[in-house]
N, C-alpha and C. Protein backbone atom coordinates (compact mmCIF):
# COMPACT_ATOMS: atom_id res chain seq x y z
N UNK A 1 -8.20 -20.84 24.32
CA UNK A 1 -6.97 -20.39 23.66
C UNK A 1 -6.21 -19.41 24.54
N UNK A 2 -6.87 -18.66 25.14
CA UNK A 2 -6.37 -17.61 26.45
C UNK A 2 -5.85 -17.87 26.91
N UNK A 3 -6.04 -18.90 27.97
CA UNK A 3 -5.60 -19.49 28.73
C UNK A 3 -4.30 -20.16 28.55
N UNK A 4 -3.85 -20.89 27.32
CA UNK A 4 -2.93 -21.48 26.93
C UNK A 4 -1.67 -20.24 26.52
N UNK A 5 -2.09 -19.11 25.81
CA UNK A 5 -1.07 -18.36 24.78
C UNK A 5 -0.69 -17.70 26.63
N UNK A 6 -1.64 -17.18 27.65
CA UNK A 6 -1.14 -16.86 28.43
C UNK A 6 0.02 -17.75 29.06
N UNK A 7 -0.32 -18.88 29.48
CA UNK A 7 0.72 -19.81 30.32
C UNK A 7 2.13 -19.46 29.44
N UNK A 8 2.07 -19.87 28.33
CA UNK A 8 3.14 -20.07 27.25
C UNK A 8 4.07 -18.61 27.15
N UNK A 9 3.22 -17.27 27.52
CA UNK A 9 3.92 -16.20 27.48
C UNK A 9 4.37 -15.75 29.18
N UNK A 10 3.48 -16.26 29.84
CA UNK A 10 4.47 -16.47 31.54
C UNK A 10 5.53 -16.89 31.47
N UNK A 11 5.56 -17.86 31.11
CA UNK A 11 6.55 -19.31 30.96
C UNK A 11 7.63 -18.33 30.24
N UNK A 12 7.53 -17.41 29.33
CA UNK A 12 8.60 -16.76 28.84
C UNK A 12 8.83 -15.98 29.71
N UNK A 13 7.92 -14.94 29.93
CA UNK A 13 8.50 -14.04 30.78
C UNK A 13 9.53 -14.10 32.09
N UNK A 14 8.71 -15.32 32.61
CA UNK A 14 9.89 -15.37 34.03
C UNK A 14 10.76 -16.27 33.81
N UNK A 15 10.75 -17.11 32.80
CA UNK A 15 12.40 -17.53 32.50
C UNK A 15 13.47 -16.61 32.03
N UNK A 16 13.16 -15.41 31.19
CA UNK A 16 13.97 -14.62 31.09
C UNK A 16 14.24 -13.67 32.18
N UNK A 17 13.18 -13.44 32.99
CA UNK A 17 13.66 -12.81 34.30
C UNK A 17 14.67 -13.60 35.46
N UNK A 18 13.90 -14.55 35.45
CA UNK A 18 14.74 -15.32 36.53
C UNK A 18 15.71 -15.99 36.04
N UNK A 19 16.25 -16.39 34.78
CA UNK A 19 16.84 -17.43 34.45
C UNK A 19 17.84 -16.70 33.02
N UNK A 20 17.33 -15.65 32.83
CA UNK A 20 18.36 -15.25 31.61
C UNK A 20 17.72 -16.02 30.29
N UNK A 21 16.82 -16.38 30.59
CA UNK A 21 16.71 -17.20 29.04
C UNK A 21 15.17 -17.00 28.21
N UNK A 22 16.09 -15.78 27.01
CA UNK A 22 15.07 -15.20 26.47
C UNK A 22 15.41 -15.44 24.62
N UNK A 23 14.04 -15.61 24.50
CA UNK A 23 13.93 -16.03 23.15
C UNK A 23 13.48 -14.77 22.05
N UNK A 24 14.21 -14.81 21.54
CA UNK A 24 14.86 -14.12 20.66
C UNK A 24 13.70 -13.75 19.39
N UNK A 25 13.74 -12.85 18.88
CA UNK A 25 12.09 -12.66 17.82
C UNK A 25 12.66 -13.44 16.73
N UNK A 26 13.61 -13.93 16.45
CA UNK A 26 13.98 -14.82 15.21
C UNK A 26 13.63 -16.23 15.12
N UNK A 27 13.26 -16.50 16.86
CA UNK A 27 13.69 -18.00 17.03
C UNK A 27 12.40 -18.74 17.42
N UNK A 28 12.36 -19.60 16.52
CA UNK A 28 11.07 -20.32 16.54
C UNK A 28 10.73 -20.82 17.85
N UNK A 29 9.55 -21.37 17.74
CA UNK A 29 9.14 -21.99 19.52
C UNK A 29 10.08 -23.50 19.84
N UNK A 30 10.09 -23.90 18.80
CA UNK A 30 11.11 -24.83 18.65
C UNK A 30 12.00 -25.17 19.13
N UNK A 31 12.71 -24.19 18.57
CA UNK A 31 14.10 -23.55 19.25
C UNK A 31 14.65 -22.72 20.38
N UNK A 32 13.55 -22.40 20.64
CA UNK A 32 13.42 -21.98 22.29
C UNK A 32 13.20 -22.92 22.72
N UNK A 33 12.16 -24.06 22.60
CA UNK A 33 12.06 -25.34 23.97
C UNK A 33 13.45 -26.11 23.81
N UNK A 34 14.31 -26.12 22.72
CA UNK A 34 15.63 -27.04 22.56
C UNK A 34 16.61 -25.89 23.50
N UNK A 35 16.36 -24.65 23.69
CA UNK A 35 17.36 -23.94 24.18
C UNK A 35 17.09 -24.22 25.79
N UNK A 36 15.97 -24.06 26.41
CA UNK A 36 15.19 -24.08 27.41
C UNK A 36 15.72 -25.37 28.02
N UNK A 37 15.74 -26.61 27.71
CA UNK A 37 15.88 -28.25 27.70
C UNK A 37 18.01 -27.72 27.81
N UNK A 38 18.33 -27.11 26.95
CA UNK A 38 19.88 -26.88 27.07
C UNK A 38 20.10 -26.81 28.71
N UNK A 39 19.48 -25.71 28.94
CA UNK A 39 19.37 -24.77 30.44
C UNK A 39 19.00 -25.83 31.29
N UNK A 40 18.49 -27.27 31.50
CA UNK A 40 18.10 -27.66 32.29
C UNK A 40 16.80 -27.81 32.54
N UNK A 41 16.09 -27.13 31.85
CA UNK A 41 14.51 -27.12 32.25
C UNK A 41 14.06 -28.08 31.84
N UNK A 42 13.11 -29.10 32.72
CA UNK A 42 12.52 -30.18 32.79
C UNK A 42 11.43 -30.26 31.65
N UNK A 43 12.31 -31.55 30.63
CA UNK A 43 11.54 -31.91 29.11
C UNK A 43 9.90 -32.13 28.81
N UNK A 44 9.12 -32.44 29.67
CA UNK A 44 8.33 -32.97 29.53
C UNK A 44 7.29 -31.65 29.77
N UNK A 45 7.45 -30.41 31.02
CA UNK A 45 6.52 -29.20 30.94
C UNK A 45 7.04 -28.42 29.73
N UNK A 46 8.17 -28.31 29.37
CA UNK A 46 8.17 -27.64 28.46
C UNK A 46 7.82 -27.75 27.27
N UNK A 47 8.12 -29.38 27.08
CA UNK A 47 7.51 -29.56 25.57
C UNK A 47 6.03 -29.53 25.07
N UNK A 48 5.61 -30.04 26.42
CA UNK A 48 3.93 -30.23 26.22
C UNK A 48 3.18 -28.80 26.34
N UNK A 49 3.58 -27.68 27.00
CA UNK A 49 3.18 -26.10 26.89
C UNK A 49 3.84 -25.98 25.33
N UNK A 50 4.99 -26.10 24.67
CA UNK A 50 5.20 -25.75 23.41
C UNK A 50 4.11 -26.39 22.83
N UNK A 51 3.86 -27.43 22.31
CA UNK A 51 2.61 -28.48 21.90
C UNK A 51 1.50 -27.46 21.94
N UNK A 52 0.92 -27.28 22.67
CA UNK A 52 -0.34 -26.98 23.22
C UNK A 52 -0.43 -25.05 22.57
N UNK A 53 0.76 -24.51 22.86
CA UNK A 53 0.92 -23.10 22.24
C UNK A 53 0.89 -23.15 20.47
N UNK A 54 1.77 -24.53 20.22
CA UNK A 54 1.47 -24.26 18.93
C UNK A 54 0.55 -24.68 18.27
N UNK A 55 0.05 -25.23 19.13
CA UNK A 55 -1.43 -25.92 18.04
C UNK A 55 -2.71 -24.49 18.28
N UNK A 56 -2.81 -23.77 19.31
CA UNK A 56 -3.73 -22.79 19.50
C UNK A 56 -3.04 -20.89 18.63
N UNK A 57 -1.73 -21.32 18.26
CA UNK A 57 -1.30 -20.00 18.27
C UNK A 57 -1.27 -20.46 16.62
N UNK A 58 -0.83 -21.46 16.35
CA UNK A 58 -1.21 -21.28 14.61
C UNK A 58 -2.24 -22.27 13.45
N UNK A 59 -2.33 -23.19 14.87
CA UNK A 59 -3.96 -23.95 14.05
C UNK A 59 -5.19 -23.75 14.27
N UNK A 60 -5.81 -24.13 13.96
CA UNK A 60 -7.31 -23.60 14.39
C UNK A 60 -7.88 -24.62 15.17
N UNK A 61 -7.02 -25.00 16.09
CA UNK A 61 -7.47 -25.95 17.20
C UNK A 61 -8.25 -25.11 18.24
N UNK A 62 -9.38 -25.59 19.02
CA UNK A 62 -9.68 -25.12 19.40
C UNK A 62 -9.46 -26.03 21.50
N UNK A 63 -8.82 -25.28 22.33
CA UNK A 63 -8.94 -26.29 23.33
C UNK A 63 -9.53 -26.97 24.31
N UNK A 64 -9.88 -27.74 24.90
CA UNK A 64 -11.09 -27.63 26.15
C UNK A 64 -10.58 -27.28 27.41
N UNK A 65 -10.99 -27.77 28.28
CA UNK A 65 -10.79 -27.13 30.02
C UNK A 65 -9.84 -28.29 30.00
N UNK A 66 -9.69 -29.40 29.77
CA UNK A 66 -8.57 -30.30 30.35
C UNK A 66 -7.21 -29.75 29.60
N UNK A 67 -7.47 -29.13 28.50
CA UNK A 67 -6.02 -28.90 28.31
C UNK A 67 -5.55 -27.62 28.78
N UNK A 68 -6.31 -26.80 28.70
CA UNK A 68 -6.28 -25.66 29.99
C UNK A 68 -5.43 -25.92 31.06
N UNK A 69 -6.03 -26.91 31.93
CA UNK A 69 -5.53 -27.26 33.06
C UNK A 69 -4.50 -27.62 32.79
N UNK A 70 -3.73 -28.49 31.98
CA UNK A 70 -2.60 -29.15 30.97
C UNK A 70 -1.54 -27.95 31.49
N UNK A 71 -2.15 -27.45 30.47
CA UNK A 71 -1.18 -25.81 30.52
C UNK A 71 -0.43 -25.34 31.59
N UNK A 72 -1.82 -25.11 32.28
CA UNK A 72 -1.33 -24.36 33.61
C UNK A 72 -0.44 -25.50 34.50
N UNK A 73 -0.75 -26.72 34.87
CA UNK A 73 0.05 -27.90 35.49
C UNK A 73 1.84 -27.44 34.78
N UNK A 74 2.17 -27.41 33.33
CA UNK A 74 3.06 -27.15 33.16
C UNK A 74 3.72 -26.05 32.96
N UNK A 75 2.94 -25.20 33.20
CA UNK A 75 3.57 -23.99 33.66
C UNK A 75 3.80 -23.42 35.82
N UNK A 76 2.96 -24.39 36.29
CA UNK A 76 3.65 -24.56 37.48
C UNK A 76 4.49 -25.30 37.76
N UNK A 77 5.38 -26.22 37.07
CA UNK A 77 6.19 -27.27 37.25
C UNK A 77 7.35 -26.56 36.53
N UNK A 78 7.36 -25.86 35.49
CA UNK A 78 8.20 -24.91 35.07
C UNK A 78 8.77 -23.95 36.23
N UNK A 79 7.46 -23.18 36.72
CA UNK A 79 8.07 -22.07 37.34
C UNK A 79 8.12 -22.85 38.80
N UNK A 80 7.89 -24.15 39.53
CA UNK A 80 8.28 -24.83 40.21
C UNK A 80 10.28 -24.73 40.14
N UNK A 81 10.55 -25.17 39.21
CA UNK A 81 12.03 -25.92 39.22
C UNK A 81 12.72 -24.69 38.90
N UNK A 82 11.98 -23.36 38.29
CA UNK A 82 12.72 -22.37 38.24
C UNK A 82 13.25 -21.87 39.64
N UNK A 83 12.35 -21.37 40.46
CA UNK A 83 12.43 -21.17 41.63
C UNK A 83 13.35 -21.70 42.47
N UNK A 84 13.27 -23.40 42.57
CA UNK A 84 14.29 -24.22 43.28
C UNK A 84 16.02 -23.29 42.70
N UNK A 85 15.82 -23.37 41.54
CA UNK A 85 17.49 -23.22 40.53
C UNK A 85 17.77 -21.78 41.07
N UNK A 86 16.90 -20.65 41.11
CA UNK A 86 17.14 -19.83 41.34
C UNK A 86 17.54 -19.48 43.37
N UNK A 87 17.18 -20.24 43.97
CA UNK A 87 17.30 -20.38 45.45
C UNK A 87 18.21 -21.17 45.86
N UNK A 88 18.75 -22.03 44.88
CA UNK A 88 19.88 -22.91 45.23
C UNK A 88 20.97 -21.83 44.70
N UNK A 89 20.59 -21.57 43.78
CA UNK A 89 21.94 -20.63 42.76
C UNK A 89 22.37 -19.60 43.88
């Protein structure tokens, strides 16, 4: 579960650092990956780290090491394309 709520709160942190795009305490995870996907950020890491955050942050899922890895894969592909946007910008 560590492992996952961490990626998912990276994934926030340096998009709002690098990218301006910060989610708001009102706004569901939801609605942050639809805002995130607005911005450009590539659909498929983001949705599947939302997935994976919300099943450990409010079900009683419990995860194994492959989705671990899951995680982290899309949270380097996140902060992959951030980087590019931010070096082209």
């Amino acid at each position: 579960k560590d492992v996952i709520v961490q990626c998912y709160r990276q994934m926030s942190l340096a998009l709002e650092k690098e990218q301006g795009l910060e989610r708001e305490n009102s706004m569901t995870t939801g609605e942050f990956e639809k805002l995130l996907e607005a911005a450009g950020i590539p659909h498929e890491p983001i949705h599947q780290l939302t997935q994976l955050f919300e099943a450990v942050r409010y079900g009683n899922w419990q995860p194994n090491p492959i989705d671990n890895q899951k995680a982290i894969r899309c949270l380097e592909a996140i902060m992959l394309y951030s980087r590019d946007v931010k070096e082209a910008g």
